[in-house]
PDB file of N, CA and C in Angstrom:
ATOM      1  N   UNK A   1      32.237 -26.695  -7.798  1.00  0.00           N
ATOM      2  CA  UNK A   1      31.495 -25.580  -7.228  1.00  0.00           C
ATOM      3  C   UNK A   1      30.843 -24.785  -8.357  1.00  0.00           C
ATOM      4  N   UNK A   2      29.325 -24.231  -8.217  1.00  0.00           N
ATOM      5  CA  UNK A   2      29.015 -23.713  -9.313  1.00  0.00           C
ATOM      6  C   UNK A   2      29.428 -21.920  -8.864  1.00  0.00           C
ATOM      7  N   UNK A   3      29.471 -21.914 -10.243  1.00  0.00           N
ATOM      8  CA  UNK A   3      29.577 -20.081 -10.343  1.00  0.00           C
ATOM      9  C   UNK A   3      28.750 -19.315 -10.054  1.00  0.00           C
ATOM     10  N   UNK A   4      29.024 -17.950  -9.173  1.00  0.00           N
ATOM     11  CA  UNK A   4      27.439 -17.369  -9.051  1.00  0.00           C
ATOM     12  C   UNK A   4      27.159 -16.683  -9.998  1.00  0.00           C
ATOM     13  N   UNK A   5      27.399 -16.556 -11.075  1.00  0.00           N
ATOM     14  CA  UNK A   5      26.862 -16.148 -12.146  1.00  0.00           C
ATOM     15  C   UNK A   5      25.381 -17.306 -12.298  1.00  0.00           C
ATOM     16  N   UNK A   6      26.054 -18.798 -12.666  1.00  0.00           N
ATOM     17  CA  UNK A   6      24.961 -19.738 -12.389  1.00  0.00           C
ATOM     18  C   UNK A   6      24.481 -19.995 -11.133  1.00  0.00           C
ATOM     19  N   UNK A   7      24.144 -19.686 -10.487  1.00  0.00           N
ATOM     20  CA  UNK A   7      22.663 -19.529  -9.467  1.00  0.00           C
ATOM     21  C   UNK A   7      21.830 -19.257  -9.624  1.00  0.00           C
ATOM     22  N   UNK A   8      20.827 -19.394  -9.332  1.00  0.00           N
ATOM     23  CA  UNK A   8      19.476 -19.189  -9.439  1.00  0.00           C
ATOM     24  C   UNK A   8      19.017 -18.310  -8.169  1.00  0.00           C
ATOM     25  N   UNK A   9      18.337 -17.123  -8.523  1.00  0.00           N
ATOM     26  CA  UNK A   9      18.297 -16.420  -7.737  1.00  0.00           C
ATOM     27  C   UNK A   9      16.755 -16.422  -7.413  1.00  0.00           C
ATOM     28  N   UNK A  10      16.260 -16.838  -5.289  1.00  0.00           N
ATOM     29  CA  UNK A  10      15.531 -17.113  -5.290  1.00  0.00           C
ATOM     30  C   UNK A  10      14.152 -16.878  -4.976  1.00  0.00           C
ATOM     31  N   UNK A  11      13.159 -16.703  -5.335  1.00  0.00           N
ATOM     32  CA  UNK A  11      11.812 -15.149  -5.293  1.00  0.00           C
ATOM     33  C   UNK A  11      11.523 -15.021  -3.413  1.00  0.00           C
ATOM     34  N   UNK A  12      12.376 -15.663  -2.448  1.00  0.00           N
ATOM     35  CA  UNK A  12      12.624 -15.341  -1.369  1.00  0.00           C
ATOM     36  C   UNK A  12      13.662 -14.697  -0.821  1.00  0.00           C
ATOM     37  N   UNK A  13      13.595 -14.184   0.205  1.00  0.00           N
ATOM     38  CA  UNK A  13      14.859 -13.595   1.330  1.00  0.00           C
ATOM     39  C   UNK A  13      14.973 -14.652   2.362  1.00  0.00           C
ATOM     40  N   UNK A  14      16.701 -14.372   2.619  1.00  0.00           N
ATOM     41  CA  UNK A  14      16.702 -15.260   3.735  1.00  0.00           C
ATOM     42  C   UNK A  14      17.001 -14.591   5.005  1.00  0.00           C
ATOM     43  N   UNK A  15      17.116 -15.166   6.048  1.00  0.00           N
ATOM     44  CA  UNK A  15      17.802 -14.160   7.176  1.00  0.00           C
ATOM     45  C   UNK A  15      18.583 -12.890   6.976  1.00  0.00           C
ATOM     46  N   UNK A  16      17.273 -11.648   7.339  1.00  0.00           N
ATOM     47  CA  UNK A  16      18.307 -10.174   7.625  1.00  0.00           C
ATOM     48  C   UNK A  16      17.962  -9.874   5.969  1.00  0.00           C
ATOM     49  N   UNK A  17      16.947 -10.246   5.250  1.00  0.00           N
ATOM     50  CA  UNK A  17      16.449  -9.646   3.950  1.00  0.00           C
ATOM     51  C   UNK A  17      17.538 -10.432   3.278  1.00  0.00           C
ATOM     52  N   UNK A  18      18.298 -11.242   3.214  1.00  0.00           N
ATOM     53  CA  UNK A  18      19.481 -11.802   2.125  1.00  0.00           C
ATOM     54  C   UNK A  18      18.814 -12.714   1.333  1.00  0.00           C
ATOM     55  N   UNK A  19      19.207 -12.558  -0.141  1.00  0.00           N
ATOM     56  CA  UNK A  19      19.277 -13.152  -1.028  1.00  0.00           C
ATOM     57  C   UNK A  19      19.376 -14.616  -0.856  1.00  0.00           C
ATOM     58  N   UNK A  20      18.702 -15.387  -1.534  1.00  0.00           N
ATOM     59  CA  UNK A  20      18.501 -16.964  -1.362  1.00  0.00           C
ATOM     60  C   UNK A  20      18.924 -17.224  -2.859  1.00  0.00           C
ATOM     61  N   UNK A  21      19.984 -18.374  -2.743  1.00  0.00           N
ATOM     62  CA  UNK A  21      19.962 -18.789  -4.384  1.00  0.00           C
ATOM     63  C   UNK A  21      20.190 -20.247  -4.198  1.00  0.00           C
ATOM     64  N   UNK A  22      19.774 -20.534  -5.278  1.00  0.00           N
ATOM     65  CA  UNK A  22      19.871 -22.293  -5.852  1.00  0.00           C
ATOM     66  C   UNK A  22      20.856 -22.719  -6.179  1.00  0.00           C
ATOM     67  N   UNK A  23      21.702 -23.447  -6.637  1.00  0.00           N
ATOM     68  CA  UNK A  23      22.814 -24.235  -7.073  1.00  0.00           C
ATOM     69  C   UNK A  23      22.737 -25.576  -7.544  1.00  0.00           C
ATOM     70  N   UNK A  24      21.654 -25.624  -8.574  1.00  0.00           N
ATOM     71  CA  UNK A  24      21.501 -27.084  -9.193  1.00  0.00           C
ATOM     72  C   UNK A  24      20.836 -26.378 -10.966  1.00  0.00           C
ATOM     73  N   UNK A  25      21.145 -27.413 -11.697  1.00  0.00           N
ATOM     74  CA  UNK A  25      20.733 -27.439 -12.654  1.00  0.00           C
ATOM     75  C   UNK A  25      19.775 -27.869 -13.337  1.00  0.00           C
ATOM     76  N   UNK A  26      18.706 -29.098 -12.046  1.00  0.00           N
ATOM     77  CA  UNK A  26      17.901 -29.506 -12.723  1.00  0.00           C
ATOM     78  C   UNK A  26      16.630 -28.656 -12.528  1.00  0.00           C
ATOM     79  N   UNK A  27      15.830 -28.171 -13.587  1.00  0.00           N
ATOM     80  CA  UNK A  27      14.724 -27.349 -13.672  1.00  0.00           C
ATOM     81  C   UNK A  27      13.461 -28.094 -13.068  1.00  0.00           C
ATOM     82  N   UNK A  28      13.672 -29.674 -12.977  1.00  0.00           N
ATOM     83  CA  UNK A  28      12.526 -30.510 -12.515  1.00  0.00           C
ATOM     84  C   UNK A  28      12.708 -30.619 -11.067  1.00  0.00           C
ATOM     85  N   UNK A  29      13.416 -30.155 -10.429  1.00  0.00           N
ATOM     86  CA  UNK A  29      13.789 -30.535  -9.432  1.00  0.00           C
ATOM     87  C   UNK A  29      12.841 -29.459  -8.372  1.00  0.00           C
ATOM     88  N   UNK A  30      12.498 -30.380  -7.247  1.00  0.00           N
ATOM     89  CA  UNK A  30      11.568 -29.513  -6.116  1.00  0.00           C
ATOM     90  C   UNK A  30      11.845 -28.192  -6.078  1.00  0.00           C
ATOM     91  N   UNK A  31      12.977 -27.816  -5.338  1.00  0.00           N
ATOM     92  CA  UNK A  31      13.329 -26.065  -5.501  1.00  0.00           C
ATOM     93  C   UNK A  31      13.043 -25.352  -6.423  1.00  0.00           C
ATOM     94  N   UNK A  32      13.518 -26.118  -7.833  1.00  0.00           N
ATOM     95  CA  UNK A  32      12.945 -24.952  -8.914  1.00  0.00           C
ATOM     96  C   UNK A  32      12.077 -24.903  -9.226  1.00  0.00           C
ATOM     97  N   UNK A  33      11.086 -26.300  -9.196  1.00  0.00           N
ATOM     98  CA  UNK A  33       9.561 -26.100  -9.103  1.00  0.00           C
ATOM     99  C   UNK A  33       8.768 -24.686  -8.433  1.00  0.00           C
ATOM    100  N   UNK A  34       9.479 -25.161  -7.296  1.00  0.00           N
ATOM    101  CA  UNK A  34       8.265 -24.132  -5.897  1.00  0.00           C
ATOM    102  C   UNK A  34       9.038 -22.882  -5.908  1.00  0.00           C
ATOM    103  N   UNK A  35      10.533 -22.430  -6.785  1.00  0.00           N
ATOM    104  CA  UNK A  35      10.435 -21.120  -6.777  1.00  0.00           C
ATOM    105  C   UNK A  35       9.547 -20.779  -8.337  1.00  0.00           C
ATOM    106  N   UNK A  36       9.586 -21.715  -8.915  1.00  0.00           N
ATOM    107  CA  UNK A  36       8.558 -21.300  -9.901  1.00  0.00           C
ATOM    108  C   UNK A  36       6.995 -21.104 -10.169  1.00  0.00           C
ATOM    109  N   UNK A  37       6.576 -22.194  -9.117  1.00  0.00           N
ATOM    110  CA  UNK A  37       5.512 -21.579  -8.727  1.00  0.00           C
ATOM    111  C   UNK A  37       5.088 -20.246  -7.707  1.00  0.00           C
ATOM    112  N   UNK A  38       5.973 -20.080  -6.750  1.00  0.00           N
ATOM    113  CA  UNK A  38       5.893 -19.019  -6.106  1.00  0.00           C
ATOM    114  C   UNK A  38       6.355 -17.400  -6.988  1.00  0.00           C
ATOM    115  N   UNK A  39       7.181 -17.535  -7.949  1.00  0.00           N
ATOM    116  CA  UNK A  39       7.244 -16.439  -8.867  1.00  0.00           C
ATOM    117  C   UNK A  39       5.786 -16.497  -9.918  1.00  0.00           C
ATOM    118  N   UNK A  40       4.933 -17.329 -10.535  1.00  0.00           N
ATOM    119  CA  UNK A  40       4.120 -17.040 -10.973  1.00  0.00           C
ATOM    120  C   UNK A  40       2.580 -16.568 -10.031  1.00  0.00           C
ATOM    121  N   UNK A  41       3.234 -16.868  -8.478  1.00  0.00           N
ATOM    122  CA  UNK A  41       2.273 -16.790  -7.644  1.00  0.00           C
ATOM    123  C   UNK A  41       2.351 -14.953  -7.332  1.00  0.00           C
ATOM    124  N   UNK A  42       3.197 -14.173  -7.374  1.00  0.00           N
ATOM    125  CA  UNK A  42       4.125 -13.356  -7.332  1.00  0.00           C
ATOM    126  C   UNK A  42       3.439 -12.369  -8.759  1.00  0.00           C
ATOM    127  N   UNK A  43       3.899 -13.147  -9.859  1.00  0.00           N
ATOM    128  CA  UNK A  43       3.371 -12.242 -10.881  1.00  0.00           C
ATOM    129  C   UNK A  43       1.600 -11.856 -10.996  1.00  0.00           C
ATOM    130  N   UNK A  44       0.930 -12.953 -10.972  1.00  0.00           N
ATOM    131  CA  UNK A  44      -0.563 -13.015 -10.648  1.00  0.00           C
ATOM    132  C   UNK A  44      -0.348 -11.980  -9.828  1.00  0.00           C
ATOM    133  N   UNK A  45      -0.104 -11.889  -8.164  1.00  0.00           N
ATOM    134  CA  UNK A  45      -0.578 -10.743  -7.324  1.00  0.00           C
ATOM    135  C   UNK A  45      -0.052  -9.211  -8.003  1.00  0.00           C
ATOM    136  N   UNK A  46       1.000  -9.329  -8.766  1.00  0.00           N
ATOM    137  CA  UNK A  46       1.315  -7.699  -9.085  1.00  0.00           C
ATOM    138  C   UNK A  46      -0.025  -7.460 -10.103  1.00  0.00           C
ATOM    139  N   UNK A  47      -0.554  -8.686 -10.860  1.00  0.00           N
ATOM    140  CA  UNK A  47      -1.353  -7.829 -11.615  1.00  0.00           C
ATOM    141  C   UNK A  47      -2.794  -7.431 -11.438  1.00  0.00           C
ATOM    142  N   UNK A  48      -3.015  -8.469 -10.613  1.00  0.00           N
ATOM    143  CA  UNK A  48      -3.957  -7.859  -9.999  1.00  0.00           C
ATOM    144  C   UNK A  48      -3.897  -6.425  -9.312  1.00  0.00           C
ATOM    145  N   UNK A  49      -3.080  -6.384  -8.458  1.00  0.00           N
ATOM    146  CA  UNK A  49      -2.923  -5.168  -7.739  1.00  0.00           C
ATOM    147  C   UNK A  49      -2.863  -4.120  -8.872  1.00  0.00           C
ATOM    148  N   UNK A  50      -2.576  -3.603 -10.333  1.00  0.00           N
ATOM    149  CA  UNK A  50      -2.591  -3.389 -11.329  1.00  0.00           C
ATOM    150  C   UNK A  50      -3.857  -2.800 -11.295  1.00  0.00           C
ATOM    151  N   UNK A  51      -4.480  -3.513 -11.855  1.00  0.00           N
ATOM    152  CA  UNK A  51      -5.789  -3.388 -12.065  1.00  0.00           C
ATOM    153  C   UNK A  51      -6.725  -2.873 -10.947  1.00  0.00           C
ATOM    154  N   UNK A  52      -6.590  -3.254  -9.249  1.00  0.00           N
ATOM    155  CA  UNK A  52      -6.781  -2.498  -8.575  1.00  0.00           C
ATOM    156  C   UNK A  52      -6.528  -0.723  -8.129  1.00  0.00           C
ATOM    157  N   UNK A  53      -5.455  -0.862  -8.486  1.00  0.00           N
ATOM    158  CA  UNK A  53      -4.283   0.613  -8.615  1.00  0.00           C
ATOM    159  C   UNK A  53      -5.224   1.331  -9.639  1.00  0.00           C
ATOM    160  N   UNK A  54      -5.764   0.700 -11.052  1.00  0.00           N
ATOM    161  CA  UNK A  54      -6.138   1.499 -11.746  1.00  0.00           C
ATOM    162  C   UNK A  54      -7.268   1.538 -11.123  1.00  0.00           C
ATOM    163  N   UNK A  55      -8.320   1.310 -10.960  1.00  0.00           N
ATOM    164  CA  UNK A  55      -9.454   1.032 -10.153  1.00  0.00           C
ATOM    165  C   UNK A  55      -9.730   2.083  -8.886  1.00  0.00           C
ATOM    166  N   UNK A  56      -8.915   2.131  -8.527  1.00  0.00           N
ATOM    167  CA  UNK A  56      -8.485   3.367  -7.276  1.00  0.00           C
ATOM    168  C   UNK A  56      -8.188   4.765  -7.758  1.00  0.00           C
ATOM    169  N   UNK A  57      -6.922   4.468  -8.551  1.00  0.00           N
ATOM    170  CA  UNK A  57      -6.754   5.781  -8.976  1.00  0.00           C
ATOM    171  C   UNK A  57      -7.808   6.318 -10.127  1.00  0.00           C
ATOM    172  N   UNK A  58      -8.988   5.901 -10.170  1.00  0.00           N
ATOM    173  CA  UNK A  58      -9.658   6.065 -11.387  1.00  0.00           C
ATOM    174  C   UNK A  58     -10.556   8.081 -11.008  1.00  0.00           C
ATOM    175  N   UNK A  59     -11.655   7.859 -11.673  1.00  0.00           N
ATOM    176  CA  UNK A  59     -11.834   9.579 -11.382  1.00  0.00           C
ATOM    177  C   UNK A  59     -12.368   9.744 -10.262  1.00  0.00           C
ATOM    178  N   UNK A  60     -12.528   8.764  -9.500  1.00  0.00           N
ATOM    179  CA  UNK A  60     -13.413   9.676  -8.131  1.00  0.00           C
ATOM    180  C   UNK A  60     -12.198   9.685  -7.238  1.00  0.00           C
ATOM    181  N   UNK A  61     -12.111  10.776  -6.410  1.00  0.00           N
ATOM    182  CA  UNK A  61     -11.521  10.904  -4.912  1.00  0.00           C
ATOM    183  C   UNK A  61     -11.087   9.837  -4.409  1.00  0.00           C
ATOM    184  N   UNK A  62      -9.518   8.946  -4.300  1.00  0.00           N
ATOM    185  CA  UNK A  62      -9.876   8.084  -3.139  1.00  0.00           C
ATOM    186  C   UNK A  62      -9.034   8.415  -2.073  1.00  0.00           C
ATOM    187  N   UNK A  63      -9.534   7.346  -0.789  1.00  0.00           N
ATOM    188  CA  UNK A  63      -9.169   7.723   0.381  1.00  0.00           C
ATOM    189  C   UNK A  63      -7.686   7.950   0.589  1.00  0.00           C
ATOM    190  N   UNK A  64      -7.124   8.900   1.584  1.00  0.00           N
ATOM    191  CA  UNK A  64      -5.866   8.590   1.590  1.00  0.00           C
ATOM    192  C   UNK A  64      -4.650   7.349   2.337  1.00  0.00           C
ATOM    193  N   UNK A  65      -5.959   7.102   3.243  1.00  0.00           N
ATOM    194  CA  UNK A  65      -5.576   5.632   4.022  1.00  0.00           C
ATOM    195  C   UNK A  65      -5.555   4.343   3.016  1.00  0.00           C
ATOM    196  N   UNK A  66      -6.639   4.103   2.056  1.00  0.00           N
ATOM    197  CA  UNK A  66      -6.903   3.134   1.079  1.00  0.00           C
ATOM    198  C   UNK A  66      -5.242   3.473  -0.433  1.00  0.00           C
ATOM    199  N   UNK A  67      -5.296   4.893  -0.244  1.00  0.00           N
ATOM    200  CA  UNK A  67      -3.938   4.978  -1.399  1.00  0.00           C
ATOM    201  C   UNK A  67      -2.505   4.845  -0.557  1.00  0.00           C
ATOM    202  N   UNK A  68      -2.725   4.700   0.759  1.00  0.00           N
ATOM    203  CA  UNK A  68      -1.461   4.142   1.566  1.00  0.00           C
ATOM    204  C   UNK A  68      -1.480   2.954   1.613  1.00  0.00           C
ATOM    205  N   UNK A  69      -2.490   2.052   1.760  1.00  0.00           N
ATOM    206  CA  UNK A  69      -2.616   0.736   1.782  1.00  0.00           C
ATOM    207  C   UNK A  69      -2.179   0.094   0.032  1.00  0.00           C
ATOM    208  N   UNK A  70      -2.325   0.827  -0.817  1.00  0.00           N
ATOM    209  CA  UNK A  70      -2.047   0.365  -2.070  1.00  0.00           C
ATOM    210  C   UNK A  70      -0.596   0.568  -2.745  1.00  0.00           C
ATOM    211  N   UNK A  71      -0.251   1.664  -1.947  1.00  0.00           N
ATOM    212  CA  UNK A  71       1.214   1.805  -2.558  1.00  0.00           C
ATOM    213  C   UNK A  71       2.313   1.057  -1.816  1.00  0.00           C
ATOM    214  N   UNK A  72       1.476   0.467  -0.069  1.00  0.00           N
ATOM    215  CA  UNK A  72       2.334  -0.422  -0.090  1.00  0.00           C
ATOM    216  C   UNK A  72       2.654  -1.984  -0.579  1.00  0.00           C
ATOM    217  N   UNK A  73       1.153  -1.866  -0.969  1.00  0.00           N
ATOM    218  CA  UNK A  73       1.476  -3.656  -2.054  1.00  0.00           C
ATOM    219  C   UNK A  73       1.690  -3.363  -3.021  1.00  0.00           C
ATOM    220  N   UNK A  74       1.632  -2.351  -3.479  1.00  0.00           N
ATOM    221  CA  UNK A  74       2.431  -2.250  -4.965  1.00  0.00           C
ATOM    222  C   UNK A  74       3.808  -2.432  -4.876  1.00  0.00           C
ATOM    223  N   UNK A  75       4.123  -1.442  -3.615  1.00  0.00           N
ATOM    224  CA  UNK A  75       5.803  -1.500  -3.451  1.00  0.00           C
ATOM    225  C   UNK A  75       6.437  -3.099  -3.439  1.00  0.00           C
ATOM    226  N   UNK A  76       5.434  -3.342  -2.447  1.00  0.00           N
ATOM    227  CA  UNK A  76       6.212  -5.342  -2.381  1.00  0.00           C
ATOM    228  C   UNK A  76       5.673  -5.824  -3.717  1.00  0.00           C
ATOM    229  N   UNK A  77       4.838  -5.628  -4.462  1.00  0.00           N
ATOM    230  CA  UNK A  77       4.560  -6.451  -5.671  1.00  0.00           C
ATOM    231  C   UNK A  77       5.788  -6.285  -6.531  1.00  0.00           C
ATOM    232  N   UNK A  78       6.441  -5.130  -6.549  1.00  0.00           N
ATOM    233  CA  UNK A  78       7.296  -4.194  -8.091  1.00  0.00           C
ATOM    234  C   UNK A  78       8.676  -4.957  -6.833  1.00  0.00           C
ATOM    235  N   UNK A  79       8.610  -5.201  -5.598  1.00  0.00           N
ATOM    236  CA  UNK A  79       9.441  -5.717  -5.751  1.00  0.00           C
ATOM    237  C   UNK A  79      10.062  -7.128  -6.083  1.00  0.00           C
ATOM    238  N   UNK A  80       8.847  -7.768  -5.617  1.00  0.00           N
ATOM    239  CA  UNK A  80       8.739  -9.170  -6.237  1.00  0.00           C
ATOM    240  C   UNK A  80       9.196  -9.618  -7.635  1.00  0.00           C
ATOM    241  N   UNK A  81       8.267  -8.483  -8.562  1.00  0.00           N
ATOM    242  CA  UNK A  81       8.289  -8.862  -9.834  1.00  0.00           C
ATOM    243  C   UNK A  81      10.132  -8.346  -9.962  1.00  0.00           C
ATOM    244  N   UNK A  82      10.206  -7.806  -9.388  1.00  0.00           N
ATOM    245  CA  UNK A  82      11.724  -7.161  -9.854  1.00  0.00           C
ATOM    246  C   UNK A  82      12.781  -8.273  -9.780  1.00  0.00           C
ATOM    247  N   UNK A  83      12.651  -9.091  -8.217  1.00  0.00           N
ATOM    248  CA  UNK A  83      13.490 -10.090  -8.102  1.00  0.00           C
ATOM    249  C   UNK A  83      13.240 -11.473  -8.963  1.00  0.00           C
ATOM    250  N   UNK A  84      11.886 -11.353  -9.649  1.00  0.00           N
ATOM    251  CA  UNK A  84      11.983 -12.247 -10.518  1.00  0.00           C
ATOM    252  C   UNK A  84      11.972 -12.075 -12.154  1.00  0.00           C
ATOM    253  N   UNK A  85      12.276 -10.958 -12.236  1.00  0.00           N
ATOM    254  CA  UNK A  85      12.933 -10.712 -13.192  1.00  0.00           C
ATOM    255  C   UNK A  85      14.774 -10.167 -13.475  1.00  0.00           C
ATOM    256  N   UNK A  86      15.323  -9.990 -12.163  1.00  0.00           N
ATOM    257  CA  UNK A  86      16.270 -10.623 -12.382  1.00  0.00           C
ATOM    258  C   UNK A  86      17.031 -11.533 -12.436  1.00  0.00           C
ATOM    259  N   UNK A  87      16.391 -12.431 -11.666  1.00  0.00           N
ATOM    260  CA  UNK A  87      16.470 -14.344 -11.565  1.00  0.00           C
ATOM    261  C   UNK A  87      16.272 -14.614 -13.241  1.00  0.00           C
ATOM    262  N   UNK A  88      15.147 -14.521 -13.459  1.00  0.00           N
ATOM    263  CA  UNK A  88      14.970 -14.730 -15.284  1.00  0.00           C
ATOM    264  C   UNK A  88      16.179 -14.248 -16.350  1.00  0.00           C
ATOM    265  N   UNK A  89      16.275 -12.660 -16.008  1.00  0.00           N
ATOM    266  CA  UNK A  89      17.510 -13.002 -16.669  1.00  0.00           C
ATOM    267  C   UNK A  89      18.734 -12.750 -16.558  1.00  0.00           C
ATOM    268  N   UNK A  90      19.471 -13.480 -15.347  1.00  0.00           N
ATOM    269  CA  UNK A  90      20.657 -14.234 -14.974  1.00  0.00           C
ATOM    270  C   UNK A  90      20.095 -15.261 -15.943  1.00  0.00           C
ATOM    271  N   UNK A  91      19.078 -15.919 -15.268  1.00  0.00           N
ATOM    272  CA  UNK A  91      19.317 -17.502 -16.554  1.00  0.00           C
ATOM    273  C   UNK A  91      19.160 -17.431 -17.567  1.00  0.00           C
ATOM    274  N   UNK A  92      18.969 -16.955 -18.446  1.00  0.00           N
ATOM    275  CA  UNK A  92      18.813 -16.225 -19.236  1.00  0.00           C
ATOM    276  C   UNK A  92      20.188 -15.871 -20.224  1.00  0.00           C
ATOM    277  N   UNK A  93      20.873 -15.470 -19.042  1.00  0.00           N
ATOM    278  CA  UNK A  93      22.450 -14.765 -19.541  1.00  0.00           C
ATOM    279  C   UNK A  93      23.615 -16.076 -19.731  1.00  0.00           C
ATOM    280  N   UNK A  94      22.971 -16.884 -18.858  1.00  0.00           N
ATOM    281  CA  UNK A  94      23.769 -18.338 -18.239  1.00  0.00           C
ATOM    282  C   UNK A  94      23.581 -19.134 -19.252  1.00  0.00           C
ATOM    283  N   UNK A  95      21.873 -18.838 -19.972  1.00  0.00           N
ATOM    284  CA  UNK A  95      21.684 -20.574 -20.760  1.00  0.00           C
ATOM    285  C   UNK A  95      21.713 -19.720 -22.426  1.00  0.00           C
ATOM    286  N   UNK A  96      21.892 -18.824 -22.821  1.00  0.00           N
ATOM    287  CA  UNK A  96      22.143 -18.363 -24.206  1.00  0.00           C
ATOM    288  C   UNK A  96      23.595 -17.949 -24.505  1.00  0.00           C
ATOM    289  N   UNK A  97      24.110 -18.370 -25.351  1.00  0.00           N
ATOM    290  CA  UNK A  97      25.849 -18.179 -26.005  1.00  0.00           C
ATOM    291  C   UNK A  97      24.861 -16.253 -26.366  1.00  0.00           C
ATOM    292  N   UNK A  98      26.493 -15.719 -25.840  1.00  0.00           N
ATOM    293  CA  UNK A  98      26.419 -14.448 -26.456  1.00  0.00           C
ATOM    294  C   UNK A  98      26.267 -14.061 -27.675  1.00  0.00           C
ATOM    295  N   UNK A  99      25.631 -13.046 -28.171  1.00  0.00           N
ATOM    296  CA  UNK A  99      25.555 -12.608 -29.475  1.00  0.00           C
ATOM    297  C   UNK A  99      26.480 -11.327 -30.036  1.00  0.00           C
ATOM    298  N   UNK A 100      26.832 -11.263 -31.080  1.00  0.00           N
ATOM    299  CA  UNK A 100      27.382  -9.715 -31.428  1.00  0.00           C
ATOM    300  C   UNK A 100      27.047  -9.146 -32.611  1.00  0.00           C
TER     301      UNK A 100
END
């Protein structure tokens, strides 16, 4: 049985918002592929939205419907990027010997 320390934690939810994780080691393998492409699919949209955000919030007036519409893809973007950056480093923690 693997440890959940080693899991792979996965840039989806499963039923009821829960956490999805992996339990294999091979990095070539389909799952870790397509959560890896779906986390770089993930990072692309936060940065864009980035650059939109700045774009919006820039000096003119914007709408307040258009700055509701943006803070809520920001919110799902920062959370995206969040869950895949703690997936990164769990493995991270898993595949480097500690240092002191």
């Amino acid at each position: 049985m693997t440890a959940r320390n080693e899991l792979r934690l996965l840039p989806w939810s499963g039923p009821e918002g829960k956490p999805c994780y992996l339990s294999t080691g091979d990095k070539s393998g389909y799952m870790s592929r397509l959560a890896d492409n779906i986390e770089a699919e993930q990072l692309d949209t936060a940065a864009e939205l980035l650059k939109q955000a700045a774009e919006t919030l820039g000096d003119e007036p914007a709408d307040p419907e258009d700055l509701q519409l943006l803070a809520k893809e920001l919110t799902g973007a920062l959370r995206d990027v969040l869950r895949v950056a703690t997936s990164r480093g769990h493995l991270l923690a898993v595949s480097e010997p500690h240092r002191i």
